[in-house]
C-alpha atoms as a PDB file:
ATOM      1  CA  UNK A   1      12.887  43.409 -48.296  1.00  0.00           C
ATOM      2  CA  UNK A   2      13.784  44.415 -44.928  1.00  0.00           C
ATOM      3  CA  UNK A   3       9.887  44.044 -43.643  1.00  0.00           C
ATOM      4  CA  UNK A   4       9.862  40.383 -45.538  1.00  0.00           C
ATOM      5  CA  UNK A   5      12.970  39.506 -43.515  1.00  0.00           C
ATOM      6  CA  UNK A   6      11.185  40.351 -39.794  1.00  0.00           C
ATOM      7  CA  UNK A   7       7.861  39.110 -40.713  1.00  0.00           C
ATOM      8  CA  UNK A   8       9.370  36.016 -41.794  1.00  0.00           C
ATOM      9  CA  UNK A   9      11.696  35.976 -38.445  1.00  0.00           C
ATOM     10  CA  UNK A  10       8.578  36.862 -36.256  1.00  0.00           C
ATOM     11  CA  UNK A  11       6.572  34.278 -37.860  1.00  0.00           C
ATOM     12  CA  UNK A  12       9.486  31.194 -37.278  1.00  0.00           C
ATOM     13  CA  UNK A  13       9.316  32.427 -33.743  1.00  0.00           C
ATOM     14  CA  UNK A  14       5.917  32.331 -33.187  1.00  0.00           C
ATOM     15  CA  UNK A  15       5.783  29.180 -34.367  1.00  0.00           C
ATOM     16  CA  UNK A  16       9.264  27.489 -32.591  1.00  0.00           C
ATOM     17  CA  UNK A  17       7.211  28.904 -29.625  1.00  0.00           C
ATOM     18  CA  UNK A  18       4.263  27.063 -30.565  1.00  0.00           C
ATOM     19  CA  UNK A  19       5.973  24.048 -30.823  1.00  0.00           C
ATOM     20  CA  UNK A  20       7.705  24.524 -27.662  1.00  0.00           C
ATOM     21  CA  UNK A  21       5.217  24.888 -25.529  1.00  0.00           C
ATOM     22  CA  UNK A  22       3.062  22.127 -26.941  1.00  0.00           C
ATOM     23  CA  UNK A  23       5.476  19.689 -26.150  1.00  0.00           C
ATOM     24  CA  UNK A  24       6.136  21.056 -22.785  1.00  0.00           C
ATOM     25  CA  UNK A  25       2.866  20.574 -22.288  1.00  0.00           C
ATOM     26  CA  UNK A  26       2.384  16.650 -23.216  1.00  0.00           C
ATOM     27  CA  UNK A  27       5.302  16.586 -20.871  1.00  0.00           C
ATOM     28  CA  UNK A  28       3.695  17.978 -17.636  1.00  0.00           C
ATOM     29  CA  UNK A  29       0.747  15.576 -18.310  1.00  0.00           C
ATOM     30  CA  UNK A  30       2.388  12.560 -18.958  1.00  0.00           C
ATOM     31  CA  UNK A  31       4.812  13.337 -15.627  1.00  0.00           C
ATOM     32  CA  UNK A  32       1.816  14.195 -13.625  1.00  0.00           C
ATOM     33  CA  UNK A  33      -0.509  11.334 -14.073  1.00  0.00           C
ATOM     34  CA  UNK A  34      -2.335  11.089 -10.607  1.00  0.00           C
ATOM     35  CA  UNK A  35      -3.340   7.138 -11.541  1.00  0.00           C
ATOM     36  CA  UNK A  36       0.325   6.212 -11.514  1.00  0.00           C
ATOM     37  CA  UNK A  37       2.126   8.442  -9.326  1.00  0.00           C
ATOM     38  CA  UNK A  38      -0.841   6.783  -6.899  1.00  0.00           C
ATOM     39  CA  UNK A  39      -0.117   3.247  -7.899  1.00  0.00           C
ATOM     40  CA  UNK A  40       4.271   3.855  -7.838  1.00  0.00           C
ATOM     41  CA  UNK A  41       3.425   5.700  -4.355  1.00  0.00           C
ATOM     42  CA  UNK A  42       1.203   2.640  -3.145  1.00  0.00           C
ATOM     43  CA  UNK A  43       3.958  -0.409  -4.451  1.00  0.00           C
ATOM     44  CA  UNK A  44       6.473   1.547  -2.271  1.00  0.00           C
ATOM     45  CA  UNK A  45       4.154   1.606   0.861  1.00  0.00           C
ATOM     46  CA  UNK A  46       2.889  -2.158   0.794  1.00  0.00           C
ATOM     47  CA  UNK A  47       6.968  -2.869   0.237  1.00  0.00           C
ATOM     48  CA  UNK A  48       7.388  -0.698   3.397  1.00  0.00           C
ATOM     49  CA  UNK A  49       4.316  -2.870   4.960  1.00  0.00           C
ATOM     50  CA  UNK A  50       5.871  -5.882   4.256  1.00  0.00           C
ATOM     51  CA  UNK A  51       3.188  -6.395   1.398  1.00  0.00           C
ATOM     52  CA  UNK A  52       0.341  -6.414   3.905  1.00  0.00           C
ATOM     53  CA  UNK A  53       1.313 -10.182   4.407  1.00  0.00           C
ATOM     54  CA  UNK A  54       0.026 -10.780   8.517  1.00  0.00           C
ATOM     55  CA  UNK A  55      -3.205  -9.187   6.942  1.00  0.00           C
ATOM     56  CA  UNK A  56      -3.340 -11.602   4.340  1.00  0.00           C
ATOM     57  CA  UNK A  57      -2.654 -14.170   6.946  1.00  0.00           C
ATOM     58  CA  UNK A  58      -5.433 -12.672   9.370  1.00  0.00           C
ATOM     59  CA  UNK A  59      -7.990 -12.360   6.144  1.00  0.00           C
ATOM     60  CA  UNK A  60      -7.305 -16.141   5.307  1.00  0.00           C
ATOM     61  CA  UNK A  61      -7.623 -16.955   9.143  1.00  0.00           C
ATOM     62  CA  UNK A  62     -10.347 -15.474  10.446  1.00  0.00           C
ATOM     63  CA  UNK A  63     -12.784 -17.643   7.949  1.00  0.00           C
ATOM     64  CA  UNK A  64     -11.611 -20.537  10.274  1.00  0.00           C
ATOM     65  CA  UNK A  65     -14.535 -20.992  12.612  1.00  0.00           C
ATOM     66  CA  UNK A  66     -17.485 -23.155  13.493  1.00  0.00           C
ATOM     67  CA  UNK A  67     -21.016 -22.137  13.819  1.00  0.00           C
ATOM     68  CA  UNK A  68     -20.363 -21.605  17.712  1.00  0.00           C
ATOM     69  CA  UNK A  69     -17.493 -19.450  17.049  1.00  0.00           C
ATOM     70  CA  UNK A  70     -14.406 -21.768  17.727  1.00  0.00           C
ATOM     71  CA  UNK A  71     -11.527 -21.317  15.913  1.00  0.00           C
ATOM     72  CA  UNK A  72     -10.995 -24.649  13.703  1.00  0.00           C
ATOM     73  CA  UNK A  73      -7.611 -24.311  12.253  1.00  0.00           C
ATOM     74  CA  UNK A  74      -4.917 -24.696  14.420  1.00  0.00           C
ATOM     75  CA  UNK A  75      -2.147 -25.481  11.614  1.00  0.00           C
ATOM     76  CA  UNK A  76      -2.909 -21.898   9.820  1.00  0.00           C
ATOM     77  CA  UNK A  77      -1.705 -20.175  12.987  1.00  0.00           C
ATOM     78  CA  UNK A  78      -3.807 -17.832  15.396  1.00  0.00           C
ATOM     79  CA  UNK A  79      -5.591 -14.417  14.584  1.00  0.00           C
ATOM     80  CA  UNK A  80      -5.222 -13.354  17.695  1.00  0.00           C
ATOM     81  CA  UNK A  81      -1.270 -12.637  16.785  1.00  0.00           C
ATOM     82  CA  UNK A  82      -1.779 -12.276  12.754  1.00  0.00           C
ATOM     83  CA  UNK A  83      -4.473  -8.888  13.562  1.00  0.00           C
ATOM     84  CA  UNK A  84      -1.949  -6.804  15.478  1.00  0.00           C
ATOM     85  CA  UNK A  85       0.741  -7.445  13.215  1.00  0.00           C
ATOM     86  CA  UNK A  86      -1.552  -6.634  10.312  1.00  0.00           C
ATOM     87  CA  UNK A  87      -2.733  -3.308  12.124  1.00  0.00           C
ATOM     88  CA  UNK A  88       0.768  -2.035  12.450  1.00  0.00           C
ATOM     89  CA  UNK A  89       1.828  -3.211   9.150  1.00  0.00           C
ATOM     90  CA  UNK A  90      -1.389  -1.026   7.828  1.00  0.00           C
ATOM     91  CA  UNK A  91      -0.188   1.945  10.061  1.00  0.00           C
ATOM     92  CA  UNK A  92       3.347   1.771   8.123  1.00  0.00           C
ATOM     93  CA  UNK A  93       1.810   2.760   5.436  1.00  0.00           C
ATOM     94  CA  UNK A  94       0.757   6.668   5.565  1.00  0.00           C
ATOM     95  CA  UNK A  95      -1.868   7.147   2.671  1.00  0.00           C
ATOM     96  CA  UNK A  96      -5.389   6.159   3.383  1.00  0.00           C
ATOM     97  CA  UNK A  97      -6.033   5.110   0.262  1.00  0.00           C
ATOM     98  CA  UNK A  98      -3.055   3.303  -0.442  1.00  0.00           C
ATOM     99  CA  UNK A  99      -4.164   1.290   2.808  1.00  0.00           C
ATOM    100  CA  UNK A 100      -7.336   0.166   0.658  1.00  0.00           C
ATOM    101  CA  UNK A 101      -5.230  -0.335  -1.975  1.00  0.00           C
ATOM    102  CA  UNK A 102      -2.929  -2.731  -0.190  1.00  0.00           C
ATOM    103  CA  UNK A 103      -5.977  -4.837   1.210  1.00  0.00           C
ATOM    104  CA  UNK A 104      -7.521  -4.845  -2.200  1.00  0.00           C
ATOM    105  CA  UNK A 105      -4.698  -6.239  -3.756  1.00  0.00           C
ATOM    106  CA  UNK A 106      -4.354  -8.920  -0.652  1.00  0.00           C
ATOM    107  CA  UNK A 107      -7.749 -10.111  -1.660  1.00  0.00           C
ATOM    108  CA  UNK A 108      -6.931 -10.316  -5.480  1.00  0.00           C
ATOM    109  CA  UNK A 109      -3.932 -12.413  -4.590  1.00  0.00           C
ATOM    110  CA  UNK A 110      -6.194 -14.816  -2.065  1.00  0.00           C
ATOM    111  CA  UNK A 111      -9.066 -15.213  -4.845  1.00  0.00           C
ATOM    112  CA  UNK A 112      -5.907 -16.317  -7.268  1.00  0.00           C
ATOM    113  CA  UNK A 113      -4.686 -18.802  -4.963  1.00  0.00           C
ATOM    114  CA  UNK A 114      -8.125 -20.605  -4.246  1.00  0.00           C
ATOM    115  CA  UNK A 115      -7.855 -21.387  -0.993  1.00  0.00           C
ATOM    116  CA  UNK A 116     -10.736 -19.582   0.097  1.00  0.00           C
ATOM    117  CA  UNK A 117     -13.738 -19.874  -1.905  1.00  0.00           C
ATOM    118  CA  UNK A 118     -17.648 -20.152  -0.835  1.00  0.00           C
ATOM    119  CA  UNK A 119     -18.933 -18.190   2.218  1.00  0.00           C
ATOM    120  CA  UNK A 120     -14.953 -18.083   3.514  1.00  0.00           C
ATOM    121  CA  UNK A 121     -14.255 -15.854   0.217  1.00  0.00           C
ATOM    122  CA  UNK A 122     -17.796 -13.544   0.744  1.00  0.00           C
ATOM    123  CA  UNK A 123     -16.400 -13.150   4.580  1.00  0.00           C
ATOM    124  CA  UNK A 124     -12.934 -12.993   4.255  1.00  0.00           C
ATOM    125  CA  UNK A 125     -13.830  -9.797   1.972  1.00  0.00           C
ATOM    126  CA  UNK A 126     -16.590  -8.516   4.268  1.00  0.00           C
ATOM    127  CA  UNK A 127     -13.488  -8.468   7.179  1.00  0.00           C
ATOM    128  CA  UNK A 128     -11.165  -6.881   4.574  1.00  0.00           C
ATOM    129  CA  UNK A 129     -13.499  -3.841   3.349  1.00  0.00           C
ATOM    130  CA  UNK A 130     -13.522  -3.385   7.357  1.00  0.00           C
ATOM    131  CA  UNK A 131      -9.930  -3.889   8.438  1.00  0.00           C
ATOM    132  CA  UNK A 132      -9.086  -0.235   8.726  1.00  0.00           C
ATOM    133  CA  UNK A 133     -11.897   0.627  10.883  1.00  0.00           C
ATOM    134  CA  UNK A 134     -11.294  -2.692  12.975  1.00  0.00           C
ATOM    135  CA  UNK A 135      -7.614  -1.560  13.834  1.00  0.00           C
ATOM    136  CA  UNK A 136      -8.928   1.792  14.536  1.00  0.00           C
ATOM    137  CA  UNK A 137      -7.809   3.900  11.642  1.00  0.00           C
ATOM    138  CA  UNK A 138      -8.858   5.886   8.462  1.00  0.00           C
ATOM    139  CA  UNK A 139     -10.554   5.090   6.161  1.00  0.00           C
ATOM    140  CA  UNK A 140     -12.925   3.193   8.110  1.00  0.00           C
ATOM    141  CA  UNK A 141     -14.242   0.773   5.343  1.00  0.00           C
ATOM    142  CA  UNK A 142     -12.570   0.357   1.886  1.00  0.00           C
ATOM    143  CA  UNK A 143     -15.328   0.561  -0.508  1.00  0.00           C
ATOM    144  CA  UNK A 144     -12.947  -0.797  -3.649  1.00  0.00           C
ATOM    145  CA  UNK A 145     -13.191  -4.504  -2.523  1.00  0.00           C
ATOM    146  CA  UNK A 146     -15.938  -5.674  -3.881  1.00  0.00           C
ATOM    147  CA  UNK A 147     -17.819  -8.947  -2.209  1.00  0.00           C
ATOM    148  CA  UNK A 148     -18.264 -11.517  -4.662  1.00  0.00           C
ATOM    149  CA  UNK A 149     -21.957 -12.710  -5.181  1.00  0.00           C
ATOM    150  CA  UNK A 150     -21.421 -15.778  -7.713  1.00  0.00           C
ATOM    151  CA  UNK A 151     -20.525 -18.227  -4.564  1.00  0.00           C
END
């Protein structure tokens, strides 16, 4: 009677043990998804970076010229003061890829509005998968933007 009584303990704690530890388990991987401690981690730095907006402003500007290279848009502001802002707004924000991120998300929101459509879109991304390495910092081009061919 006395062995039934330990084999029978022994075997509830193997399996409260069991059970234990599988759930601790599903725990650490739900906490520790790298997709969405990447995504929180990027929100906070485009809110830091003032949501990348002077680089959305630069994007959408810098389509704005002729075939000689004049600037044509006078009421959308200048890129000459839009590209430093954007380059220190990118600089607030520490992770490389969360840079990309930030830009990628710029373009998304541009393609949504419609203002830019036609060889202004294709360009305006062209610039943006290049705006890191433009303002002198890492990564140099942002390979997640794609350029969109249907124009």
């Amino acid at each position: 009677m006395g062995k039934v009584i330990i084999f029978g303990a022994t075997c509830l704690a193997i399996l409260f043990m069991g059970v234990t530890a599988s759930s601790f388990r599903t725990t650490i991987t739900i906490a520790e998804n790298p997709r969405e401690q990447m995504s929180q981690r990027c929100q906070m730095e485009m809110q830091r970076a003032q949501n990348l907006r002077s680089c959305e402003e630069y994007l959408r500007q810098s389509t704005k010229f002729t075939e000689e290279g004049r600037y044509m848009d006078q009421q959308s502001g200048d890129w000459r003061q839009s590209f430093p802002r954007c380059c220190e707004q990118m600089e607030e924000m520490q992770d490389e890829q969360c840079r990309c991120e930030g830009i990628k998300q710029v373009m998304q929101q541009e393609q949504e509005r419609g203002e830019l459509q036609g060889r202004e879109m294709r360009e305006a991304c062209k610039t943006a998968q290049s705006l890191p390495g433009l303002c002198r910092m890492s990564p140099h081009q942002c390979h997640n933007i794609p350029t969109p061919t249907f124009y």
